[in-house]
Protein backbone atom coordinates (compact mmCIF):
# COMPACT_ATOMS: atom_id res chain seq x y z
CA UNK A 1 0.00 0.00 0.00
CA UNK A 2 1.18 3.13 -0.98
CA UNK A 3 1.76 5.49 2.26
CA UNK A 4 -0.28 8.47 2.88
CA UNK A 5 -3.62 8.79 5.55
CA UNK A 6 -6.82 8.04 4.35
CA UNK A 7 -9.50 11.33 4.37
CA UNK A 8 -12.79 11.87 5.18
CA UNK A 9 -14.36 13.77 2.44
CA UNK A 10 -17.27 16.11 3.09
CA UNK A 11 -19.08 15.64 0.05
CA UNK A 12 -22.39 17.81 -0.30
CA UNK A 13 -25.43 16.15 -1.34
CA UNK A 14 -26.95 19.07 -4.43
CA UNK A 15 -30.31 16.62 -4.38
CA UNK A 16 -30.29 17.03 -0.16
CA UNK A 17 -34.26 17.28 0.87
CA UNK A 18 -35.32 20.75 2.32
CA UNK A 19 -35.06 20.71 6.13
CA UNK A 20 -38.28 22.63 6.09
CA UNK A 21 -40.66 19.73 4.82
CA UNK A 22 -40.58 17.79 7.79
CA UNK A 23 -40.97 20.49 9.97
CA UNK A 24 -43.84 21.44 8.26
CA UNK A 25 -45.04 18.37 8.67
CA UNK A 26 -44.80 17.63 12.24
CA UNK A 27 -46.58 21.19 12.99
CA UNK A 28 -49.47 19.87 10.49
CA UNK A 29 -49.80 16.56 12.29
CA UNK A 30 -49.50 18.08 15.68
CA UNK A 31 -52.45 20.12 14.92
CA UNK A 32 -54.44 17.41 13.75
CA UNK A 33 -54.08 15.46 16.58
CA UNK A 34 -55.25 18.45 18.89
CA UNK A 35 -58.37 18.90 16.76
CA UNK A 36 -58.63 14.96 16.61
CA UNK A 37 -58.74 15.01 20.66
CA UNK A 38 -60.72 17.87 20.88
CA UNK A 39 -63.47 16.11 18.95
CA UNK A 40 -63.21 13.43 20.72
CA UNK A 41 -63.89 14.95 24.13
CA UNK A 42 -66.61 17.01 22.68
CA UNK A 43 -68.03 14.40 21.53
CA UNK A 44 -67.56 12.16 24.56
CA UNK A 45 -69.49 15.31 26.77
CA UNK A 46 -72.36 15.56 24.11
CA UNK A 47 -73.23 12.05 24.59
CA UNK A 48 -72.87 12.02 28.77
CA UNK A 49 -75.03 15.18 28.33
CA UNK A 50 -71.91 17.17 30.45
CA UNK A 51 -69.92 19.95 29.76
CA UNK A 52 -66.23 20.54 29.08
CA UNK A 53 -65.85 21.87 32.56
CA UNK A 54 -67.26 18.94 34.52
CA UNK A 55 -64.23 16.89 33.61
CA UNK A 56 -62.27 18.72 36.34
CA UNK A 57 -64.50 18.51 39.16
C-alpha cells in the first residue's frame, strides 16, 4: 500500500431534501391530533349530556 492517511471527504449532497418539509409536517400533524382530541372529548361530553368543565371537578 502506498503510504499516505486516508480522508474523510465532506461531500455535499446538491439533491439534499429541504429541512423545512418535515418540519412542516410535524406542525401539520400536531395540529391534527389536537383537533382529533378535541373532537373526541366534545363528543364524549355531548353524549354524557356534560360539559367541558365537569371533567375537572
Amino acid at each position: 500500500m502506498a503510504g499516505g492517511m486516508g480522508t474523510i471527504g465532506n461531500v455535499v449532497d446538491e439533491e439534499e431534501e429541504n429541512d423545512n418539509i418535515p418540519t412542516i409536517l410535524s406542525i401539520i400533524s400536531f395540529v391534527l391530533s389536537i383537533a382529533v382530541l378535541a373532537v373526541g372529548i366534545m363528543t364524549w361530553t355531548s353524549a354524557n349530556g356534560e360539559t367541558f368543565g365537569s371533567l375537572f371537578e
